[in-house]
N, C-alpha and C. Protein backbone atom coordinates (compact mmCIF):
# COMPACT_ATOMS: atom_id res chain seq x y z
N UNK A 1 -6.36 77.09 -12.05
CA UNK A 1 -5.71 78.08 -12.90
C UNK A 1 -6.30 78.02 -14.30
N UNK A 2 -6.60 79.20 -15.18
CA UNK A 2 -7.18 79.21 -15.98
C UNK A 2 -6.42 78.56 -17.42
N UNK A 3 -6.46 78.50 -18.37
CA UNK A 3 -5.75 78.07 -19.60
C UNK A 3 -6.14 78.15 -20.49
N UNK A 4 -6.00 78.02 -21.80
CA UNK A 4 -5.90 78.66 -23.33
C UNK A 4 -5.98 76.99 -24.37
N UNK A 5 -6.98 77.01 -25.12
CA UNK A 5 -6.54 75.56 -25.82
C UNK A 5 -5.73 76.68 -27.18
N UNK A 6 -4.47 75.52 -27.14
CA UNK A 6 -4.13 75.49 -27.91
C UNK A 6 -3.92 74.58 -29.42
N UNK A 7 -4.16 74.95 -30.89
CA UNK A 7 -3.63 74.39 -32.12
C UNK A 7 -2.77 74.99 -32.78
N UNK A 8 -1.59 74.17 -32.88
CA UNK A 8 -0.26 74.20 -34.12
C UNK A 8 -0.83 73.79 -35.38
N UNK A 9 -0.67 73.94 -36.28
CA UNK A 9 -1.30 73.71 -37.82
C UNK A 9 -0.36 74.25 -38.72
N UNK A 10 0.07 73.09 -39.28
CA UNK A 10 0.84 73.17 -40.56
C UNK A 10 -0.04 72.82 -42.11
N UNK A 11 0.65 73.08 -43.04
CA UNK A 11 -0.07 72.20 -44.34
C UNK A 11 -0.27 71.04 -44.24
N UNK A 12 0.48 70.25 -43.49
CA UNK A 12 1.03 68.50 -43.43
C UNK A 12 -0.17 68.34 -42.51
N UNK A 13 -0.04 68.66 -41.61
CA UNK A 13 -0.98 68.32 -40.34
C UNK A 13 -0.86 68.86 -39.13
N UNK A 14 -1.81 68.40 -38.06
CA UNK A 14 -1.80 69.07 -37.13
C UNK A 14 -0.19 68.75 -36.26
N UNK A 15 0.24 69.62 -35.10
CA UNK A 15 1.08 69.75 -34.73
C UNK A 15 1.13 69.72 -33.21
N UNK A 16 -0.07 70.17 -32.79
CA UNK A 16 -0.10 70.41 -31.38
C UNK A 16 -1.45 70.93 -30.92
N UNK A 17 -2.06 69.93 -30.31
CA UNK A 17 -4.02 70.27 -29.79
C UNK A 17 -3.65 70.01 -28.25
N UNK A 18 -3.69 71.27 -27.22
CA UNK A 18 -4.11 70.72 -25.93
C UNK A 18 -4.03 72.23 -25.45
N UNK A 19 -4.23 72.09 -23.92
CA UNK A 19 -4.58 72.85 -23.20
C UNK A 19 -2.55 73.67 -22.32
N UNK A 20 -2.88 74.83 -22.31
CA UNK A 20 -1.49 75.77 -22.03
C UNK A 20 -1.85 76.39 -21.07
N UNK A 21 -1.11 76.63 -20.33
CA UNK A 21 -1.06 78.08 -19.33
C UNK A 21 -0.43 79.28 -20.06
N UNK A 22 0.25 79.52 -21.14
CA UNK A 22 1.03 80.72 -21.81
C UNK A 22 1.71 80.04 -22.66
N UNK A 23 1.62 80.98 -23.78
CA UNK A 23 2.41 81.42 -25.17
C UNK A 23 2.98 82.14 -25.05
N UNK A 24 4.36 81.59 -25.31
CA UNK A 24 5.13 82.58 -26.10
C UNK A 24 6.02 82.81 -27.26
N UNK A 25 5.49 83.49 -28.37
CA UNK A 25 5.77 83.35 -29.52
C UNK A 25 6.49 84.40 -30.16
N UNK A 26 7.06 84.29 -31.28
CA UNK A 26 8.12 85.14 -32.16
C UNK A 26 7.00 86.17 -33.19
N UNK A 27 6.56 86.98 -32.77
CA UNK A 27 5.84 88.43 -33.61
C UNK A 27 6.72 88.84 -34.58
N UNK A 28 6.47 89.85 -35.81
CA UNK A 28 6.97 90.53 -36.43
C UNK A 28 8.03 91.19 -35.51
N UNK A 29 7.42 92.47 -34.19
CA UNK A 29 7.91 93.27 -33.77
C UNK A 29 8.56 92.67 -32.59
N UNK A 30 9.07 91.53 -32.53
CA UNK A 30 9.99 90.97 -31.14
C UNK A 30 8.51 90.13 -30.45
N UNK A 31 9.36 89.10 -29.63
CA UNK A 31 8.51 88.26 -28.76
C UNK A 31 7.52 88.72 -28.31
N UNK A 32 6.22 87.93 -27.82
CA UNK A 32 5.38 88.34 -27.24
C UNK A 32 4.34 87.01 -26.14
N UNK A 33 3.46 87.15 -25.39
CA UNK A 33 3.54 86.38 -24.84
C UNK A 33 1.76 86.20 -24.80
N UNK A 34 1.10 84.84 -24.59
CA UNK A 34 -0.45 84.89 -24.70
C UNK A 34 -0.54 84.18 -23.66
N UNK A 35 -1.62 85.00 -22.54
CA UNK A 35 -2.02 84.58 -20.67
C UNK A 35 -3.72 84.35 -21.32
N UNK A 36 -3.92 83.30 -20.68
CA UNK A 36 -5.45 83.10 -20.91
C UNK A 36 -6.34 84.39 -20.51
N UNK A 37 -7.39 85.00 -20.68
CA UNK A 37 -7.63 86.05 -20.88
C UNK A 37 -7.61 87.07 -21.83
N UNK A 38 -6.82 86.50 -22.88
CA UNK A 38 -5.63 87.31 -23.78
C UNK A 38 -6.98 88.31 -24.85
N UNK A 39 -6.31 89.22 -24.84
CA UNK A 39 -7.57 90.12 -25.98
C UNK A 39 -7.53 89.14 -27.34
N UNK A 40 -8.73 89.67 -28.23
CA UNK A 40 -8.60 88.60 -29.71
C UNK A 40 -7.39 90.01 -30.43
N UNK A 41 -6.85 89.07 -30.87
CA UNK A 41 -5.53 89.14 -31.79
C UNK A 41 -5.59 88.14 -32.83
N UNK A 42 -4.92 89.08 -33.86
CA UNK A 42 -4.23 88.50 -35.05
C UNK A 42 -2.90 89.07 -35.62
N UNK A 43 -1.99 88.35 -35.83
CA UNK A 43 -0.95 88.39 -36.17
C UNK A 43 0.08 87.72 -36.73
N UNK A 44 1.01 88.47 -37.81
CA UNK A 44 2.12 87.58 -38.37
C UNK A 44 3.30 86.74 -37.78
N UNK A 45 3.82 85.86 -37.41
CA UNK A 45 4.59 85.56 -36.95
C UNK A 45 6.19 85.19 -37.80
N UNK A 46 7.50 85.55 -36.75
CA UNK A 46 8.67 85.40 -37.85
C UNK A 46 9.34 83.93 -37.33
N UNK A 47 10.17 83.25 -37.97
CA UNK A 47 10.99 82.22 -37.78
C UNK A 47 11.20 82.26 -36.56
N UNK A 48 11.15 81.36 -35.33
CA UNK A 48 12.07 81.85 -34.53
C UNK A 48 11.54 80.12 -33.16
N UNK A 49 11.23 80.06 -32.38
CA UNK A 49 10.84 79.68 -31.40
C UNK A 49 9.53 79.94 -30.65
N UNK A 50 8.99 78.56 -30.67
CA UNK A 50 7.53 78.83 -29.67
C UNK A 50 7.55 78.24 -28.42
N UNK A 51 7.67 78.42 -27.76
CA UNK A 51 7.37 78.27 -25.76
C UNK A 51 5.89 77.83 -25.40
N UNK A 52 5.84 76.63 -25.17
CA UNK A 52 4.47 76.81 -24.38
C UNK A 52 4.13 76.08 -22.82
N UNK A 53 4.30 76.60 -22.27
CA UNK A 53 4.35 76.76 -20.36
C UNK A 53 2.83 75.54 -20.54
N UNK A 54 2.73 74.54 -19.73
CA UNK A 54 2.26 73.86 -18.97
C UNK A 54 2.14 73.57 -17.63
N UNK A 55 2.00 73.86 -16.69
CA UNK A 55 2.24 72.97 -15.24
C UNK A 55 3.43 73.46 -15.11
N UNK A 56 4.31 74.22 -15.13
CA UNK A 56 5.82 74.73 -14.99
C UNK A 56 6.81 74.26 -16.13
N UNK A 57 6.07 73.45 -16.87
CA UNK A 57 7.39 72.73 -17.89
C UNK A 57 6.77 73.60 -19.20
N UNK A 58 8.33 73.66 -19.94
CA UNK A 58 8.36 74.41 -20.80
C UNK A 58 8.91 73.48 -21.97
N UNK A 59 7.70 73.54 -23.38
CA UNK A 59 8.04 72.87 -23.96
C UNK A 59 8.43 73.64 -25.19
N UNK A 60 9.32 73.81 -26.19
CA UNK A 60 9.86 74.13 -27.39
C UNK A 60 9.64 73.91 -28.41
N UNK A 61 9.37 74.77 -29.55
CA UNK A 61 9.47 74.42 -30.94
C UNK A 61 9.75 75.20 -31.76
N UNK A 62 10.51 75.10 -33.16
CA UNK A 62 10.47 75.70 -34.38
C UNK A 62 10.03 75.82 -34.82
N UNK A 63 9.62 77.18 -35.57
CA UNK A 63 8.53 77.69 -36.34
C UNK A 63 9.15 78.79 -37.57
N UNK A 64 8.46 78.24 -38.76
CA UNK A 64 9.53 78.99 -39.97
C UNK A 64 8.95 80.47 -39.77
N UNK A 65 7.61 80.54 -39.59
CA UNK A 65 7.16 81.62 -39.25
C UNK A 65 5.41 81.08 -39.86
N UNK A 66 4.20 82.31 -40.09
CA UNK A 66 3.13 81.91 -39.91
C UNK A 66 1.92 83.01 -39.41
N UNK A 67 1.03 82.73 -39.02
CA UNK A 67 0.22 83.39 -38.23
C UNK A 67 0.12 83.26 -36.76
N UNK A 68 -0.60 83.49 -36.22
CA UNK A 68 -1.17 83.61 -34.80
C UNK A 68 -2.46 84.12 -34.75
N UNK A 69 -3.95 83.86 -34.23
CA UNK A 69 -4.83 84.17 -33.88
C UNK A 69 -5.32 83.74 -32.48
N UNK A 70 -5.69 84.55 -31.63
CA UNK A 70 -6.22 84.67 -29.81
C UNK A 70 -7.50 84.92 -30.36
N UNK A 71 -8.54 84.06 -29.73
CA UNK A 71 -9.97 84.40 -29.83
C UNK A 71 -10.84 83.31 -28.82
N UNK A 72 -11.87 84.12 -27.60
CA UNK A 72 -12.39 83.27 -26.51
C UNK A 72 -11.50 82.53 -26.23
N UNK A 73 -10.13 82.48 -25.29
CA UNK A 73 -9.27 81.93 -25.22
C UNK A 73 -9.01 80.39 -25.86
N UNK A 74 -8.78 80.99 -26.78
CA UNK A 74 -8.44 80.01 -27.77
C UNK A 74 -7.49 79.96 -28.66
N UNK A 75 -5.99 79.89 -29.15
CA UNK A 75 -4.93 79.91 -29.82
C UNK A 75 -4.79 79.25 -30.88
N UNK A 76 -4.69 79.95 -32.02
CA UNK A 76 -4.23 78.84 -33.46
C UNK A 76 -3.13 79.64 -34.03
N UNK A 77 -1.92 78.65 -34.23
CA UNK A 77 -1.18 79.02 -34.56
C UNK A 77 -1.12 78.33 -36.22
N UNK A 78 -0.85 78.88 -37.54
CA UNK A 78 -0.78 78.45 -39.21
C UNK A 78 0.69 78.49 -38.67
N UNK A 79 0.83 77.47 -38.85
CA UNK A 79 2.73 77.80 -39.04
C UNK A 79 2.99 76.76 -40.42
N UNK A 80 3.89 77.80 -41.56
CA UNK A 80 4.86 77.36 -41.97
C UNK A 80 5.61 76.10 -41.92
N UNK A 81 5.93 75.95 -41.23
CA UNK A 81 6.27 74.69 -40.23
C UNK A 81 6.36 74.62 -39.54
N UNK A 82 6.71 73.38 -38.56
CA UNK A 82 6.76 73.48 -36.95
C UNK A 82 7.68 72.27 -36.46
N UNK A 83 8.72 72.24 -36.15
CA UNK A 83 9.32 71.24 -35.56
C UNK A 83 9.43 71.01 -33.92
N UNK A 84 8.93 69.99 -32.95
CA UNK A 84 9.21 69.65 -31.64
C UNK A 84 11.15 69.29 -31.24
N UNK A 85 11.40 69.91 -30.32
CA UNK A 85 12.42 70.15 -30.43
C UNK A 85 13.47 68.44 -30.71
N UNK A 86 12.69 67.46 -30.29
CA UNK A 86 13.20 66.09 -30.58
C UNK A 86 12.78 65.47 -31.75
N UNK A 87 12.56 66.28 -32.77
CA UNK A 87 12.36 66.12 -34.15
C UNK A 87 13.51 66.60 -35.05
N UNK A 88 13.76 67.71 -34.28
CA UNK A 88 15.02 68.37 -35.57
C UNK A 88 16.39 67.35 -35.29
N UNK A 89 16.68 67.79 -36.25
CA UNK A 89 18.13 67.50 -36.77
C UNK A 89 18.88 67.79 -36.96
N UNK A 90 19.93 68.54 -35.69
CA UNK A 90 20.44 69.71 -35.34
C UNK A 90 22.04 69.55 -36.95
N UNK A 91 22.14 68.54 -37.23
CA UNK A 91 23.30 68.27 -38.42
C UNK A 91 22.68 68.89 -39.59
N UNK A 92 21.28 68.70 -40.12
CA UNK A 92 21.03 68.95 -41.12
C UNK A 92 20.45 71.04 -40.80
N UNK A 93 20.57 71.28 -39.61
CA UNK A 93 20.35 72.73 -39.32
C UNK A 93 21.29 72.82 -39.55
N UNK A 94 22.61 72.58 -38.32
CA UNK A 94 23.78 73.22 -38.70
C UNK A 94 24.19 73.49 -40.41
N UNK A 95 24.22 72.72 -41.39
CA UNK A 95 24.32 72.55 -42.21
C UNK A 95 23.76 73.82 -43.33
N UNK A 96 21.98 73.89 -42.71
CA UNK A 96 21.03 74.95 -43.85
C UNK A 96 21.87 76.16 -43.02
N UNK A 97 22.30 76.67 -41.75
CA UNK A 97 22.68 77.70 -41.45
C UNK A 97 23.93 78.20 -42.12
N UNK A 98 24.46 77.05 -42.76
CA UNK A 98 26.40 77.49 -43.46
C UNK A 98 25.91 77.73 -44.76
N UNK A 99 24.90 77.10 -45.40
CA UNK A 99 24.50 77.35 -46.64
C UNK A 99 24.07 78.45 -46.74
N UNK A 100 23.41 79.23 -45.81
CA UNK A 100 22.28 80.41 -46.03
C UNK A 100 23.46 81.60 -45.11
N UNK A 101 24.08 81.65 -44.40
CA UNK A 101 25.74 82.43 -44.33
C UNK A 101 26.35 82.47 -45.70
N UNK A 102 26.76 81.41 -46.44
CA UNK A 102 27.66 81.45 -47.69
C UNK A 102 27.30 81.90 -48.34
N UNK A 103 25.84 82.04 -49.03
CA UNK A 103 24.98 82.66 -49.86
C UNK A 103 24.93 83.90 -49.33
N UNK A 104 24.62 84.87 -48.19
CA UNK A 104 24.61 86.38 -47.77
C UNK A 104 25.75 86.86 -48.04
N UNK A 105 26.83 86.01 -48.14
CA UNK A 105 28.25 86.74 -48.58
C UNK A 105 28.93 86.97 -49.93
N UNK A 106 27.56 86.60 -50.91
CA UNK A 106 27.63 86.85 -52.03
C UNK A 106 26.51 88.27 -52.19
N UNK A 107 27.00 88.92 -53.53
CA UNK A 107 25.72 89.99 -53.80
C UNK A 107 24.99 89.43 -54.29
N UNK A 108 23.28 89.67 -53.66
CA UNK A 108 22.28 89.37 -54.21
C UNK A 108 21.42 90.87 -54.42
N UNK A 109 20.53 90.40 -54.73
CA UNK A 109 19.12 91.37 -55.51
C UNK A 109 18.25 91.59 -53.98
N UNK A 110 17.86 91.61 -53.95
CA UNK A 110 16.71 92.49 -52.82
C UNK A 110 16.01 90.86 -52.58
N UNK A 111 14.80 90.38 -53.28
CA UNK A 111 14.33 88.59 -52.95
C UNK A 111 15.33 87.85 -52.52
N UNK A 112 16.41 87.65 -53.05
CA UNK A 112 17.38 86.90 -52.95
C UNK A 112 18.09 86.67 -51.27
N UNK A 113 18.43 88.55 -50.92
CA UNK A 113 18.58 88.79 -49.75
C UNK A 113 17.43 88.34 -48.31
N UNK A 114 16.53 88.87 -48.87
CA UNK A 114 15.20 88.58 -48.29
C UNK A 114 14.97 86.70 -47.62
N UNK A 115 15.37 85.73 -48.83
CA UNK A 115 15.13 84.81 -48.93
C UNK A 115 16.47 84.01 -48.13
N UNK A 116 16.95 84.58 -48.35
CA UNK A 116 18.60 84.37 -47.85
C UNK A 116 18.83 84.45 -46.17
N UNK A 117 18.19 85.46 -45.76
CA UNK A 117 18.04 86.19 -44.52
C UNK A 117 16.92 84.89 -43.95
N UNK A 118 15.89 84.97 -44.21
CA UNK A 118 15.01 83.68 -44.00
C UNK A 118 15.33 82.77 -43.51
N UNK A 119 16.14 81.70 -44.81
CA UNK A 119 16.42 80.81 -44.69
C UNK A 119 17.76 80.90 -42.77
N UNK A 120 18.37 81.81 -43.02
CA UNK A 120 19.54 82.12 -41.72
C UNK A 120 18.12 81.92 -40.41
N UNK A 121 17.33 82.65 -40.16
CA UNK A 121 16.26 82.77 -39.07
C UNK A 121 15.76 81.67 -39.14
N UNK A 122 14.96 80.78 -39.83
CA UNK A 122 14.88 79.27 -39.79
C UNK A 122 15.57 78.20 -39.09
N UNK A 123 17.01 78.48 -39.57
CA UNK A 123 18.00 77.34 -39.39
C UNK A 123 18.47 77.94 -37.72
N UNK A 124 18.55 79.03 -37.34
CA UNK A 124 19.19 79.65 -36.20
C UNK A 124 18.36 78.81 -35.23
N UNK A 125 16.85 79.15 -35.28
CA UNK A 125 15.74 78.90 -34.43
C UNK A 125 15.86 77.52 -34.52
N UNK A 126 15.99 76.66 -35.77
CA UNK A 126 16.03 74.84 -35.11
C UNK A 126 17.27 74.99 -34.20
N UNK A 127 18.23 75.12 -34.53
CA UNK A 127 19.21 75.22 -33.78
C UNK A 127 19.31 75.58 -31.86
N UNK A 128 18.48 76.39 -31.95
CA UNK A 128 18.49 77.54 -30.44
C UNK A 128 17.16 75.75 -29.96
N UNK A 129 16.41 75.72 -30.23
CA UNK A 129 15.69 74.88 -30.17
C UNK A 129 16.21 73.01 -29.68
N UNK A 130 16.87 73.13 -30.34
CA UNK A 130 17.91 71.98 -30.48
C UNK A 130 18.68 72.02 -29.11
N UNK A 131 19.17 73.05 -29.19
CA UNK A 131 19.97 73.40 -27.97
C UNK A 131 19.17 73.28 -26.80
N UNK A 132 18.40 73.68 -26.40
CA UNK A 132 17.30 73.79 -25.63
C UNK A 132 16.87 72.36 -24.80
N UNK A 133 17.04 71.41 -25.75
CA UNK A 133 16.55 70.03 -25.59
C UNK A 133 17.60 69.51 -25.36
N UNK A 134 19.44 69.66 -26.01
CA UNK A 134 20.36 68.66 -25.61
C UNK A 134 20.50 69.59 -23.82
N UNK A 135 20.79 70.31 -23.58
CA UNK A 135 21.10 71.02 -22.35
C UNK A 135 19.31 70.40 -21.52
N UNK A 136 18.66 70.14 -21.81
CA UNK A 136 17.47 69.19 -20.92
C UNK A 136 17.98 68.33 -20.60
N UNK A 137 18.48 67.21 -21.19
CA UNK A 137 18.39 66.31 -21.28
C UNK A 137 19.91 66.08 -20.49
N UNK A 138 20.69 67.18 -20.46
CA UNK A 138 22.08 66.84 -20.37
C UNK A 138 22.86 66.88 -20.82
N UNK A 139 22.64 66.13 -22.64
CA UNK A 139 23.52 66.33 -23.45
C UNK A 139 24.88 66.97 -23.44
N UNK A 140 25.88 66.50 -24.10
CA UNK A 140 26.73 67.22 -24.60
C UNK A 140 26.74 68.65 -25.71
N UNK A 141 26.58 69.11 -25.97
CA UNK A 141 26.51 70.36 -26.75
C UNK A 141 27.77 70.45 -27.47
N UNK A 142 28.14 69.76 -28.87
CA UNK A 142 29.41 70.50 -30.17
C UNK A 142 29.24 71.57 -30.62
């Protein structure tokens, strides 16, 4: 079966170098998905969750948002950031998500909103992410 190398790349460092069967990542315009073969693309990416299919297992991550580039099947993702789903810290999400709710329920300016809204899509996606991994594992879910 064919496959796609993939790189995660943050400012900090790398995030993720290996080989995928499919992407699937958070676009501007709603999800989208990268099959080896994939045409060259470039594109913005929003906060949300990245999927990447191996061998049938599906592994998870957070992404504040970023780029995306497909080229000779090859994937680089610039992300913003990137958290593996047994990295976050679903207390200190829960937490940025009540902060960035409390703040939208005040009037802001247009950036403010913008930034506000952000920060909510960030914290949602560790969260959904989070979730993802206690329901793997079994976990209990609060």
């Amino acid at each position: 079966m064919a496959t796609l190398k993939l790189e995660i790349v943050t400012a900090e460092s790398p995030v993720f170098t290996g080989e995928v069967d499919a992407l699937i990542a958070p676009g501007t315009v709603g999800q989208f998905t990268v099959l080896p073969h994939h045409a060259a693309l470039m594109t913005m990416l929003e906060p949300g969750e990245l999927c990447l299919r191996v061998g049938g297992q599906e592994t998870f991550m957070a992404i504040s948002g970023g780029f995306l580039e497909v080229l000779d099947d090859k994937v680089i993702v610039l992300a913003d950031a990137a958290e593996r789903a047994d990295d976050i810290d679903s207390a200190r999400a829960e937490a940025a998500m009540k902060r960035a709710q409390e703040q939208m329920r005040r009037p802001l300016t247009g950036p403010e909103q913008a930034a506000a809204e952000a920060a909510l899509r960030r914290s949602l996606a560790r969260l959904r992410v989070s979730e993802r991994r206690k329901k793997k594992r079994g976990d209990r879910i609060t």
